[in-house]
PDB file of N, CA and C in Angstrom:
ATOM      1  N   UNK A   1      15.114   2.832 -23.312  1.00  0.00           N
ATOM      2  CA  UNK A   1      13.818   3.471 -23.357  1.00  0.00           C
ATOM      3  C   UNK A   1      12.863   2.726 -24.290  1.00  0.00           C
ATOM      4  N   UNK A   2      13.697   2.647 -25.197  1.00  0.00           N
ATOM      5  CA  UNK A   2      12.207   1.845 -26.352  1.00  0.00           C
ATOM      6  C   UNK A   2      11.891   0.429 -25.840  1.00  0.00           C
ATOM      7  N   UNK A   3      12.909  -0.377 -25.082  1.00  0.00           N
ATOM      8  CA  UNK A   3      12.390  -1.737 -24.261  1.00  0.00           C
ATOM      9  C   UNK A   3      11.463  -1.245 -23.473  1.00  0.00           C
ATOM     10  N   UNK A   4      11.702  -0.375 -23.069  1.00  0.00           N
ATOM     11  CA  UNK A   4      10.262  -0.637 -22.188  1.00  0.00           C
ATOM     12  C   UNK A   4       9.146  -0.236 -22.593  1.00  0.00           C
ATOM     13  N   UNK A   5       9.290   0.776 -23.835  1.00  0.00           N
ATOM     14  CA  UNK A   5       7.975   0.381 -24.466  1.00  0.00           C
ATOM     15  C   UNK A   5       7.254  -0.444 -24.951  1.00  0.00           C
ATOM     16  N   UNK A   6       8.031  -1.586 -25.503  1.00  0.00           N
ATOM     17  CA  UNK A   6       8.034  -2.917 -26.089  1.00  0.00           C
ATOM     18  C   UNK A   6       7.136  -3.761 -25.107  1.00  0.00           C
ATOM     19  N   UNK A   7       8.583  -3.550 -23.983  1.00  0.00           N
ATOM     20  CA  UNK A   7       7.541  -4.108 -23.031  1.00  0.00           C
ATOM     21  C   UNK A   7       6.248  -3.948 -22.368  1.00  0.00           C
ATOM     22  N   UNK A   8       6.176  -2.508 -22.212  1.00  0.00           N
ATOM     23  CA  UNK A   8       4.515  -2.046 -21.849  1.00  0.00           C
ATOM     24  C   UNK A   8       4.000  -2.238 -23.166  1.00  0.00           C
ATOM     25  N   UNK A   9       3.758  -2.507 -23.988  1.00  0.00           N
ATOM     26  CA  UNK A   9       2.596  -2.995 -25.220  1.00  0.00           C
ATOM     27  C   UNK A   9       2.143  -4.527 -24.796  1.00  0.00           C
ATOM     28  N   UNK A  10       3.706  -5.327 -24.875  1.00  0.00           N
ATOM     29  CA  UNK A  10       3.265  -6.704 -24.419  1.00  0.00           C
ATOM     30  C   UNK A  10       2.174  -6.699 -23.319  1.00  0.00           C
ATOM     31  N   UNK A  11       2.745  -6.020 -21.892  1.00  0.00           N
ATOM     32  CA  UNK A  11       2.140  -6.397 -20.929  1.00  0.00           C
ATOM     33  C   UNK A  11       0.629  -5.655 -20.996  1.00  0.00           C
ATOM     34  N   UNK A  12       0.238  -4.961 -21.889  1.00  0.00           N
ATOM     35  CA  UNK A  12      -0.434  -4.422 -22.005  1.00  0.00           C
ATOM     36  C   UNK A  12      -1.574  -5.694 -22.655  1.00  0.00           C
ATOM     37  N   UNK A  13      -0.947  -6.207 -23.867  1.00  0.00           N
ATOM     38  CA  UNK A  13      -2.048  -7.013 -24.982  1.00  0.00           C
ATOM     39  C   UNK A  13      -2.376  -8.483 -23.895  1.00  0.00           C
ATOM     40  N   UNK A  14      -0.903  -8.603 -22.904  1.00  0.00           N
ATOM     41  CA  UNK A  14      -1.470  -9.741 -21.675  1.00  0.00           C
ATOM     42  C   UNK A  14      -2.618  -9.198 -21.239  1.00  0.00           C
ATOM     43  N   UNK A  15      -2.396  -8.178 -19.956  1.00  0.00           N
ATOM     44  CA  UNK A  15      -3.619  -7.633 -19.301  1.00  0.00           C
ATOM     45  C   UNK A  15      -4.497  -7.850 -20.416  1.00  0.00           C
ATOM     46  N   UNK A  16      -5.135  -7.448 -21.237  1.00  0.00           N
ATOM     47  CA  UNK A  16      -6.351  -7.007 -22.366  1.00  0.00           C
ATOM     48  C   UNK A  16      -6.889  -8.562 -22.533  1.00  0.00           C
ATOM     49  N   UNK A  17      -5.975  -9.507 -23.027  1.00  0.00           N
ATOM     50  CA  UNK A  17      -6.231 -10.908 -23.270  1.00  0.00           C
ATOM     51  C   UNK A  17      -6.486 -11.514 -22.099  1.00  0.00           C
ATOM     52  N   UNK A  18      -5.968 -11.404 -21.184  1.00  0.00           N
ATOM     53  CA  UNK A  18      -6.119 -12.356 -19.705  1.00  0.00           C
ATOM     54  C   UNK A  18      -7.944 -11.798 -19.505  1.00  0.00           C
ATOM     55  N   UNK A  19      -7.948 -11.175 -19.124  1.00  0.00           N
ATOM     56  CA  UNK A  19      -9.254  -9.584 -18.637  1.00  0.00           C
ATOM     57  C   UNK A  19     -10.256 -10.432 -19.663  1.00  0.00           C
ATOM     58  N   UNK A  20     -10.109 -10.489 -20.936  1.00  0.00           N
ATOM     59  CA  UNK A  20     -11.003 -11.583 -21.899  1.00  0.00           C
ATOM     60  C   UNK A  20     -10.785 -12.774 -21.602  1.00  0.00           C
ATOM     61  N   UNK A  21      -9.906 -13.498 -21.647  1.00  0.00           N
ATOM     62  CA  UNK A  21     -10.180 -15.427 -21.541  1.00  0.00           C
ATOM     63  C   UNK A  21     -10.957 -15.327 -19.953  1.00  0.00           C
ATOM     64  N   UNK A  22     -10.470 -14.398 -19.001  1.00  0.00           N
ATOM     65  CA  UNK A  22     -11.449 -14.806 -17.772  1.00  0.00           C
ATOM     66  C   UNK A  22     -12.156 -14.499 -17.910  1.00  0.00           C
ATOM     67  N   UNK A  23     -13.213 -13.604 -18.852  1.00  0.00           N
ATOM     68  CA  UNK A  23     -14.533 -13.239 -18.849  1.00  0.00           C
ATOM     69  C   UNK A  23     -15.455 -14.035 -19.744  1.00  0.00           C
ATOM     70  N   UNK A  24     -14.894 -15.179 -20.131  1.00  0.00           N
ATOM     71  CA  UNK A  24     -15.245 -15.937 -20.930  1.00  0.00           C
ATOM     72  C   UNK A  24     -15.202 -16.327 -22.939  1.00  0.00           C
ATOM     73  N   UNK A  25     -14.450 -15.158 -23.100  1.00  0.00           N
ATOM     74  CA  UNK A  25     -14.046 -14.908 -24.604  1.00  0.00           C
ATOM     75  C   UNK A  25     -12.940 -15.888 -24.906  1.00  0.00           C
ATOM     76  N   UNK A  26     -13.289 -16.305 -25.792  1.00  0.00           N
ATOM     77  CA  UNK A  26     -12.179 -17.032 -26.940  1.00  0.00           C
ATOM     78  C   UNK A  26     -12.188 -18.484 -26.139  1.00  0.00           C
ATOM     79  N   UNK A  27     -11.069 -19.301 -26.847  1.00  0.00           N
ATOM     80  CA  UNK A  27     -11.069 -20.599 -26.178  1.00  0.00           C
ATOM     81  C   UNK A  27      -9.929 -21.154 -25.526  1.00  0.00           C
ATOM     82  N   UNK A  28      -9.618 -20.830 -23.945  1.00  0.00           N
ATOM     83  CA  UNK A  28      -7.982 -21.073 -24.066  1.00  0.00           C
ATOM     84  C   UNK A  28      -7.450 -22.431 -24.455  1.00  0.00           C
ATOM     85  N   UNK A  29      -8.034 -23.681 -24.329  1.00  0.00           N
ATOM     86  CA  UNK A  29      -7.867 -25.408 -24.684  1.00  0.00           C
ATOM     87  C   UNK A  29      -7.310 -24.958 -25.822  1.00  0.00           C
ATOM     88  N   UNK A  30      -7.799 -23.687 -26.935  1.00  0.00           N
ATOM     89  CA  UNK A  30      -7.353 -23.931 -28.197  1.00  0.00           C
ATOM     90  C   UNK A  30      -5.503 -23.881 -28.395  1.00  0.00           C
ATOM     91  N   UNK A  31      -5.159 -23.247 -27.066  1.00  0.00           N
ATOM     92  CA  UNK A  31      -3.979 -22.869 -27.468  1.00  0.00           C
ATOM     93  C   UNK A  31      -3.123 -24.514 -27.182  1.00  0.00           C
ATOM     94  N   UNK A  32      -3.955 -25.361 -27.013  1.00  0.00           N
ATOM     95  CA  UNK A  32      -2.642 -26.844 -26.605  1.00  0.00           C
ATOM     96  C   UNK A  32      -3.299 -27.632 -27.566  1.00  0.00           C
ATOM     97  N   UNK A  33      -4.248 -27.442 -29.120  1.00  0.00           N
ATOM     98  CA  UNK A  33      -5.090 -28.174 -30.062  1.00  0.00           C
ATOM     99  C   UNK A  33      -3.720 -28.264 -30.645  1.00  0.00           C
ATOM    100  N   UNK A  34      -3.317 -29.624 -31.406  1.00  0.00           N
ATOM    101  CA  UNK A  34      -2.396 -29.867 -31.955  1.00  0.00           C
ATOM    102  C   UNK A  34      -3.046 -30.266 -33.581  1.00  0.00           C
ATOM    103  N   UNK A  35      -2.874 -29.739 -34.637  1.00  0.00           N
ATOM    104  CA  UNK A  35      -3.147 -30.191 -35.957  1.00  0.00           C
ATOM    105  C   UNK A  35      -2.267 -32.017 -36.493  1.00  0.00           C
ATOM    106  N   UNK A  36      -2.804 -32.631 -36.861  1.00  0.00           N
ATOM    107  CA  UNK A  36      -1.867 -33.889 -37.470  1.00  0.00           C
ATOM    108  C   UNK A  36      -1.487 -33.672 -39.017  1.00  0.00           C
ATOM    109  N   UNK A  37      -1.786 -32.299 -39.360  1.00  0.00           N
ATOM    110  CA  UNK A  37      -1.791 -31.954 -40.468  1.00  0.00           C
ATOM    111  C   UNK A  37      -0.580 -31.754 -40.766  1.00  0.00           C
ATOM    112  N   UNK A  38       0.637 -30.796 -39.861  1.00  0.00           N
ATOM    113  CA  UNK A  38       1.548 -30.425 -39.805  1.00  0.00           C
ATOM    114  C   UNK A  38       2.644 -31.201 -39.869  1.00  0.00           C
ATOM    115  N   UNK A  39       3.573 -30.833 -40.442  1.00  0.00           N
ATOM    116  CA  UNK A  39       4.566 -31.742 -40.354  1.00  0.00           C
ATOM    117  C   UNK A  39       5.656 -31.522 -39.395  1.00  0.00           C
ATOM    118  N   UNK A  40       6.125 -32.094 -38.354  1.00  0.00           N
ATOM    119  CA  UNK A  40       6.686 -32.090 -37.700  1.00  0.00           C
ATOM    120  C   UNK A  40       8.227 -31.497 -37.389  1.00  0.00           C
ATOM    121  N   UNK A  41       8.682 -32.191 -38.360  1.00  0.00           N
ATOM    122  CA  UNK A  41      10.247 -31.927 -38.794  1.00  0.00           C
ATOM    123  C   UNK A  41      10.362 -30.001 -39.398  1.00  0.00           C
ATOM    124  N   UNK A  42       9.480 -29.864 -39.967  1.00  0.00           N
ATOM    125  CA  UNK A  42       9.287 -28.434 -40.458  1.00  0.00           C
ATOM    126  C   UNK A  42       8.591 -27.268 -39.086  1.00  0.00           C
ATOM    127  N   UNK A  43       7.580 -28.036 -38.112  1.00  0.00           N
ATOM    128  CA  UNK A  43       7.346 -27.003 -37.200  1.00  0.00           C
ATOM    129  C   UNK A  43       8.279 -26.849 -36.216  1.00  0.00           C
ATOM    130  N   UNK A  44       9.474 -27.976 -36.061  1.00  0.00           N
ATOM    131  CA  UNK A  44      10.428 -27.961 -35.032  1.00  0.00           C
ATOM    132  C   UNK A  44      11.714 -27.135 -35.824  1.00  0.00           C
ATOM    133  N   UNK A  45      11.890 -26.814 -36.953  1.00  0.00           N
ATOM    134  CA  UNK A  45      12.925 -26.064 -38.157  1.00  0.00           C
ATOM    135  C   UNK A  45      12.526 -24.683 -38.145  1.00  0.00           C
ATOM    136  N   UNK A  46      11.135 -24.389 -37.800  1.00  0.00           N
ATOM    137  CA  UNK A  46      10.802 -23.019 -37.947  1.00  0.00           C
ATOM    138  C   UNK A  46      10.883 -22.272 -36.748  1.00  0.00           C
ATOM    139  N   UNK A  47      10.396 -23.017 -35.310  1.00  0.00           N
ATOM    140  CA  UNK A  47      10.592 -22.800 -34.462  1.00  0.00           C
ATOM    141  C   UNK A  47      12.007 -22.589 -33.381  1.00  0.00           C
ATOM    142  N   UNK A  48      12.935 -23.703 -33.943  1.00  0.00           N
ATOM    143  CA  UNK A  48      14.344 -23.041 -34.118  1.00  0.00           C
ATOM    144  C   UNK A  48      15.136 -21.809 -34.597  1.00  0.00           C
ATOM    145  N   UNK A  49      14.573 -21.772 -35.636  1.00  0.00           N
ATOM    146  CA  UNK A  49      14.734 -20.646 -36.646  1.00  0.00           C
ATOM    147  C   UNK A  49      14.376 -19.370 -35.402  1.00  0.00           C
ATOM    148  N   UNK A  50      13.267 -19.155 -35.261  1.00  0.00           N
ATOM    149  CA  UNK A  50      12.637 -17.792 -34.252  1.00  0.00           C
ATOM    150  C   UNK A  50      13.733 -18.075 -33.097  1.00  0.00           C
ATOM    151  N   UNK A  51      13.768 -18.876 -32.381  1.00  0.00           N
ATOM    152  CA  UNK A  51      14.757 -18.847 -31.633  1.00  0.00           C
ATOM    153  C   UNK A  51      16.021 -18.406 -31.900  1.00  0.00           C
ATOM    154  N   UNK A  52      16.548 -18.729 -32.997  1.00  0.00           N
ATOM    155  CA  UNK A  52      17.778 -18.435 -33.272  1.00  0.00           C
ATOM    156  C   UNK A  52      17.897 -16.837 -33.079  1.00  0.00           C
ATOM    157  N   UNK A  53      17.045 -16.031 -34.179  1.00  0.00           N
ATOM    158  CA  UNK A  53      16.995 -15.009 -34.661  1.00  0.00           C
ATOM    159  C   UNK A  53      16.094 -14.017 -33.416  1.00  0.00           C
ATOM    160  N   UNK A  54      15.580 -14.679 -31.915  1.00  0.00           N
ATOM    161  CA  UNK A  54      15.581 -14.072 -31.258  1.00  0.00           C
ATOM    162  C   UNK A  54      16.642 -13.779 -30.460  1.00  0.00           C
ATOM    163  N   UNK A  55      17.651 -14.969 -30.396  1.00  0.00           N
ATOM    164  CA  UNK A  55      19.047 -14.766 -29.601  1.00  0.00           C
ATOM    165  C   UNK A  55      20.128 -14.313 -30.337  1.00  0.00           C
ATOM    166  N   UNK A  56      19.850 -13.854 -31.497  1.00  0.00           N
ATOM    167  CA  UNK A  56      20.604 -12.879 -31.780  1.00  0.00           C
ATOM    168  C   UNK A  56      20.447 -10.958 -30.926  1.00  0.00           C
ATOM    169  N   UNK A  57      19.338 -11.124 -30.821  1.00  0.00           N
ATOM    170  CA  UNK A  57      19.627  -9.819 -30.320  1.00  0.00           C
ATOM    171  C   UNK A  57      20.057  -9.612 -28.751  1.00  0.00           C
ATOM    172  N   UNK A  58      20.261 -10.912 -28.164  1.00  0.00           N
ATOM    173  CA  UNK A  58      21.274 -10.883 -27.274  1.00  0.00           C
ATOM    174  C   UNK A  58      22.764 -10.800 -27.238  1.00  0.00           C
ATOM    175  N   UNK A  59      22.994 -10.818 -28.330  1.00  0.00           N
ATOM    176  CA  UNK A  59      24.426 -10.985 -28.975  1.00  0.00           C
ATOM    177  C   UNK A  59      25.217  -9.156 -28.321  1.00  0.00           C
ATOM    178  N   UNK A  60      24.292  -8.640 -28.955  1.00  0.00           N
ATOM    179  CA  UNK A  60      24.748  -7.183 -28.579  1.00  0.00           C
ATOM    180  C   UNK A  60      24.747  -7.140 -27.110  1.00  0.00           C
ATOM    181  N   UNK A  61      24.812  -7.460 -25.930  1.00  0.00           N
ATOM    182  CA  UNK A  61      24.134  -7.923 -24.529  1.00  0.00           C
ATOM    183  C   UNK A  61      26.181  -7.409 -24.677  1.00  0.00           C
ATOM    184  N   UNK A  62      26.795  -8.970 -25.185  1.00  0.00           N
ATOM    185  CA  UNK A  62      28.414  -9.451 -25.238  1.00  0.00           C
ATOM    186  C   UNK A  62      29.091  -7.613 -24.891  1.00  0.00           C
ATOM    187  N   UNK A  63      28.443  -7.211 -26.070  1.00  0.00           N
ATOM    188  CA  UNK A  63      29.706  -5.800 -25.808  1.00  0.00           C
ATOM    189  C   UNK A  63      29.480  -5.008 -24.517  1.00  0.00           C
ATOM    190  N   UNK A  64      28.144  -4.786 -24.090  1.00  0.00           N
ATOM    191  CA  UNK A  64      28.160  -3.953 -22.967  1.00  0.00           C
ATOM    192  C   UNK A  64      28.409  -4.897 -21.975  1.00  0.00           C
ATOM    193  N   UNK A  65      28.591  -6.668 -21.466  1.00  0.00           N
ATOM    194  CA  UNK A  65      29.615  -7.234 -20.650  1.00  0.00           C
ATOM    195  C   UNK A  65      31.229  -6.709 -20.242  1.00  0.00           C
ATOM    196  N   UNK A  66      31.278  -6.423 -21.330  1.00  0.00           N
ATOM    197  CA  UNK A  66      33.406  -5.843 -21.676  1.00  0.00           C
ATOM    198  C   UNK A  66      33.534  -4.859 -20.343  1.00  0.00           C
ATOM    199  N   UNK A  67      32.325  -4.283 -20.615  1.00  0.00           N
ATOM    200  CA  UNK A  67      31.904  -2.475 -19.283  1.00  0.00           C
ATOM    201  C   UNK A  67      32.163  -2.955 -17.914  1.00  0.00           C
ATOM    202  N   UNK A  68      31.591  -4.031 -17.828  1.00  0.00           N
ATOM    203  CA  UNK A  68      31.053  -4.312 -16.135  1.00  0.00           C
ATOM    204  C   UNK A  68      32.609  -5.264 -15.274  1.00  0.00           C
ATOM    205  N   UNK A  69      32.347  -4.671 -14.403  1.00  0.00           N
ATOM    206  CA  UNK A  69      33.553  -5.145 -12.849  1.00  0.00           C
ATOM    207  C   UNK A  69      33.904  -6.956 -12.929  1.00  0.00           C
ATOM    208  N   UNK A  70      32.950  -7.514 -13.063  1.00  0.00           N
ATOM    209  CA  UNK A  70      33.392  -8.957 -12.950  1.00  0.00           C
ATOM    210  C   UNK A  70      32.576  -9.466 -13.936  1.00  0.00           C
ATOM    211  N   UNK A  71      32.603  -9.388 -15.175  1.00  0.00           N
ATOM    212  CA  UNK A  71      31.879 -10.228 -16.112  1.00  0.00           C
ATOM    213  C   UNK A  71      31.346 -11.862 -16.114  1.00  0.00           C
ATOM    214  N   UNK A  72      32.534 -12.199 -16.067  1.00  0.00           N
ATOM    215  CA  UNK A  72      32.412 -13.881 -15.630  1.00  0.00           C
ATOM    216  C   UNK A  72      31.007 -14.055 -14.887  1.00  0.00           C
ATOM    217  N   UNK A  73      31.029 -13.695 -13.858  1.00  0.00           N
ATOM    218  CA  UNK A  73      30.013 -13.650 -12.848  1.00  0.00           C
ATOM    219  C   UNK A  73      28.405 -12.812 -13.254  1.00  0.00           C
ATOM    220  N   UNK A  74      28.565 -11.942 -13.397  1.00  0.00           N
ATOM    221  CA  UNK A  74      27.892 -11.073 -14.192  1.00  0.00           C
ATOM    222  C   UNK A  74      27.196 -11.329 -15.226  1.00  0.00           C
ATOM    223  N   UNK A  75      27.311 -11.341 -16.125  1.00  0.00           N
ATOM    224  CA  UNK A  75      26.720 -11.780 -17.685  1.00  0.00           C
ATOM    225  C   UNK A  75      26.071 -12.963 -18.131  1.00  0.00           C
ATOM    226  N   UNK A  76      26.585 -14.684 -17.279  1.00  0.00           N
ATOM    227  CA  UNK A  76      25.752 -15.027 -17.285  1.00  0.00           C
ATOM    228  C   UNK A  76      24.517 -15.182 -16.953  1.00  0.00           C
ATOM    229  N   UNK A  77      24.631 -14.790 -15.607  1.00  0.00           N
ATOM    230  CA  UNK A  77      23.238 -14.486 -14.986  1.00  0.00           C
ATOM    231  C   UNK A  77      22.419 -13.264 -15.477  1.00  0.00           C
ATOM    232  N   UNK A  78      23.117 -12.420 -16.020  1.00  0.00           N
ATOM    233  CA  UNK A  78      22.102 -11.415 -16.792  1.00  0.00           C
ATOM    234  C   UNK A  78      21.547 -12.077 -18.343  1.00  0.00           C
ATOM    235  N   UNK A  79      21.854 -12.975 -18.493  1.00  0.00           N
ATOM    236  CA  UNK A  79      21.666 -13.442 -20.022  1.00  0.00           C
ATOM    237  C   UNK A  79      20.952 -14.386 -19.853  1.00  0.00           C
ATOM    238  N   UNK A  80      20.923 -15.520 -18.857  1.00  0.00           N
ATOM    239  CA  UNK A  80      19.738 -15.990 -18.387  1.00  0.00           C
ATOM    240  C   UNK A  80      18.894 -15.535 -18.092  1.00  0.00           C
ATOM    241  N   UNK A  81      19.034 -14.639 -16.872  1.00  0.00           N
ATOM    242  CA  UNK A  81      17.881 -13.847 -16.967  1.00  0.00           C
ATOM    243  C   UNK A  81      16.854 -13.083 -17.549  1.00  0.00           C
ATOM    244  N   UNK A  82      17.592 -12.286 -18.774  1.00  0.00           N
ATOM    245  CA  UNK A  82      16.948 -11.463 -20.174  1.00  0.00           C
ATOM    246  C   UNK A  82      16.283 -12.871 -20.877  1.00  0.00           C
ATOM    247  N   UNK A  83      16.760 -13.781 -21.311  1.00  0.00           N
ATOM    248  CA  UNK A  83      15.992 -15.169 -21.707  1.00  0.00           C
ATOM    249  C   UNK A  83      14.698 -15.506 -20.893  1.00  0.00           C
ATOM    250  N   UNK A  84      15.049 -15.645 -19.727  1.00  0.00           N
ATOM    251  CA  UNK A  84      13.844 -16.463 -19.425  1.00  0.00           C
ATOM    252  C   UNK A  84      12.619 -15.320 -19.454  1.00  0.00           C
ATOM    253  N   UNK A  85      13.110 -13.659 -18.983  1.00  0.00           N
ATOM    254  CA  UNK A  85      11.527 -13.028 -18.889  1.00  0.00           C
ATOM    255  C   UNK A  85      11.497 -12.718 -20.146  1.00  0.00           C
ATOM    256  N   UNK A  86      12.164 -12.923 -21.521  1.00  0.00           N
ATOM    257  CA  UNK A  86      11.418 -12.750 -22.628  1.00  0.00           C
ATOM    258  C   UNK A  86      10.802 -13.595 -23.224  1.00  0.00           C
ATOM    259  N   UNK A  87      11.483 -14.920 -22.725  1.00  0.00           N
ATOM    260  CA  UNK A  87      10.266 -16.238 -22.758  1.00  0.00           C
ATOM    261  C   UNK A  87       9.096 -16.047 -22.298  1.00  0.00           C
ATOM    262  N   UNK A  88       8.975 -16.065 -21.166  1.00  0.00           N
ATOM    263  CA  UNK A  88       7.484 -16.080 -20.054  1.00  0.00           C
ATOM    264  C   UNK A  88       7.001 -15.086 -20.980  1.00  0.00           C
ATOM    265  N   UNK A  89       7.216 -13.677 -21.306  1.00  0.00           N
ATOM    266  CA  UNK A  89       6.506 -13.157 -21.834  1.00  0.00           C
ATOM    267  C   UNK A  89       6.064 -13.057 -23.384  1.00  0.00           C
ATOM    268  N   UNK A  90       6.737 -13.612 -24.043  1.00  0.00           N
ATOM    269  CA  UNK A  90       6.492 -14.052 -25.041  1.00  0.00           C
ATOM    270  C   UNK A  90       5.428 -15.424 -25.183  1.00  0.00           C
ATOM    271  N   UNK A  91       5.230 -15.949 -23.904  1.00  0.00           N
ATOM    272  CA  UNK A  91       4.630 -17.301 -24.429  1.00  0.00           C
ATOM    273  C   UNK A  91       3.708 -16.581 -23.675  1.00  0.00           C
ATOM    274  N   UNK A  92       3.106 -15.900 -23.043  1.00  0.00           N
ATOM    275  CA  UNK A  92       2.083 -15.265 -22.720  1.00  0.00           C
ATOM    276  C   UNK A  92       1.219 -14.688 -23.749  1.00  0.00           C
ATOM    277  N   UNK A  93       1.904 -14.173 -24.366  1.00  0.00           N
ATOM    278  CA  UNK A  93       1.470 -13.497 -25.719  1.00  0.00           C
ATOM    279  C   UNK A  93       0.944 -14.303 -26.940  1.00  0.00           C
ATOM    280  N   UNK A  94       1.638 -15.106 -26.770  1.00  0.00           N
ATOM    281  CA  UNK A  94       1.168 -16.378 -27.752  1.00  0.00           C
ATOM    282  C   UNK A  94      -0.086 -17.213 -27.622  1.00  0.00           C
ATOM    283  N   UNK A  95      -0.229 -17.578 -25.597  1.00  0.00           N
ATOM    284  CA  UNK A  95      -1.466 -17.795 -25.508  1.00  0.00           C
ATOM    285  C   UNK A  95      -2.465 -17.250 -25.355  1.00  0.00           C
ATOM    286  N   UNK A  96      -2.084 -15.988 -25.111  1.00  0.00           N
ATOM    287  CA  UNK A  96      -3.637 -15.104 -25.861  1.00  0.00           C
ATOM    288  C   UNK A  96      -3.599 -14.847 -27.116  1.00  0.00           C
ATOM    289  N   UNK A  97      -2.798 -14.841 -27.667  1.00  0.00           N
ATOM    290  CA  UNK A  97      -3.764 -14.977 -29.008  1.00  0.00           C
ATOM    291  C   UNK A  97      -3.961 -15.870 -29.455  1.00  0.00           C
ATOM    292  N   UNK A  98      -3.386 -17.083 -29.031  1.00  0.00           N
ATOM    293  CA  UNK A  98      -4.323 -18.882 -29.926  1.00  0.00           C
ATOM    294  C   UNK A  98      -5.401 -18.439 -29.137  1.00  0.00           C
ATOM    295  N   UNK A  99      -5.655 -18.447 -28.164  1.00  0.00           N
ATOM    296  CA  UNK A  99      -6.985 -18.031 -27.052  1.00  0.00           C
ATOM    297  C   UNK A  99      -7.835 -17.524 -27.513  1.00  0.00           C
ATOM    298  N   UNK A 100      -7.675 -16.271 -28.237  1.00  0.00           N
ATOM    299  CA  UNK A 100      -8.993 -15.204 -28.529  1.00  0.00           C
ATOM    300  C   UNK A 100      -9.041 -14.930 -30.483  1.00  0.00           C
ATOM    301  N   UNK A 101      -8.313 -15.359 -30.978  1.00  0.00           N
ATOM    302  CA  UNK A 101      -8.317 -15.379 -32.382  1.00  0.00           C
ATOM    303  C   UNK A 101      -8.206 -17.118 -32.560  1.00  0.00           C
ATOM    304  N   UNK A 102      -9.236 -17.352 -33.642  1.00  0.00           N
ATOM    305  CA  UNK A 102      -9.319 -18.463 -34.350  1.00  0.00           C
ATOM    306  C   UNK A 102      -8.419 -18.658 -34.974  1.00  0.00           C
ATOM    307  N   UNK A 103      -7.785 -20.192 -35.221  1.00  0.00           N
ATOM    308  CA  UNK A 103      -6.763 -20.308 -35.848  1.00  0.00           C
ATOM    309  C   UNK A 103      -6.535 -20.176 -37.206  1.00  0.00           C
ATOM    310  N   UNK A 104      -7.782 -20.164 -38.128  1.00  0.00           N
ATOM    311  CA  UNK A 104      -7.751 -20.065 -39.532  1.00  0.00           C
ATOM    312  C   UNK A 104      -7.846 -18.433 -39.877  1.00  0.00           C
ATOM    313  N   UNK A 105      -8.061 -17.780 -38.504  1.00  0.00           N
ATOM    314  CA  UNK A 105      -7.882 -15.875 -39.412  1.00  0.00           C
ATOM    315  C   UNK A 105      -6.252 -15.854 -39.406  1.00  0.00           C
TER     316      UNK A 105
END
């Protein structure tokens, strides 16, 4: 129950952000502006990091596998699957907001 609240907020702040960058608000180019400021080795360490600590909460996914008829078969494809639509939607989310918030607020 609470995923899908999670999820209706996300898809919610998409709709709201999409509905603005097509009406002409914010800048979407901003979301692929790369700084040379940054250091590299540290934005690829941090960004690991979120990854990591987002696939942890797939971890708990493992015990309710044990439940189901043919796991083998089963679980990976549900674990890919939970990955990739929390990707897509997560990077959705991300480009509306480089999109419609400036990068220095």
């Amino acid at each position: 129950m609470l995923t899908c609240v999670e999820v209706s907020g996300l898809l919610f702040i998409i709709v709201i952000g999409a509905i603005a960058v097509l009406r002409g608000v914010g800048d979407p180019g901003r979301s692929f502006e790369f700084s040379s400021d940054g250091n590299p080795f540290g934005l690829v360490v941090s960004g690991a990091a979120l990854a990591f600590f987002a696939l942890v909460g797939f971890e708990d996914s493992v015990n309710m596998a044990e439940e189901t008829h043919n796991p083998q078969r089963v679980f990976p494809r549900a674990l890919f699957l939970g990955i990739s639509i929390t990707g897509v939607i997560y990077m959705l989310v991300a480009f509306i907001a480089t999109s419609l918030v400036p990068l220095d607020t």
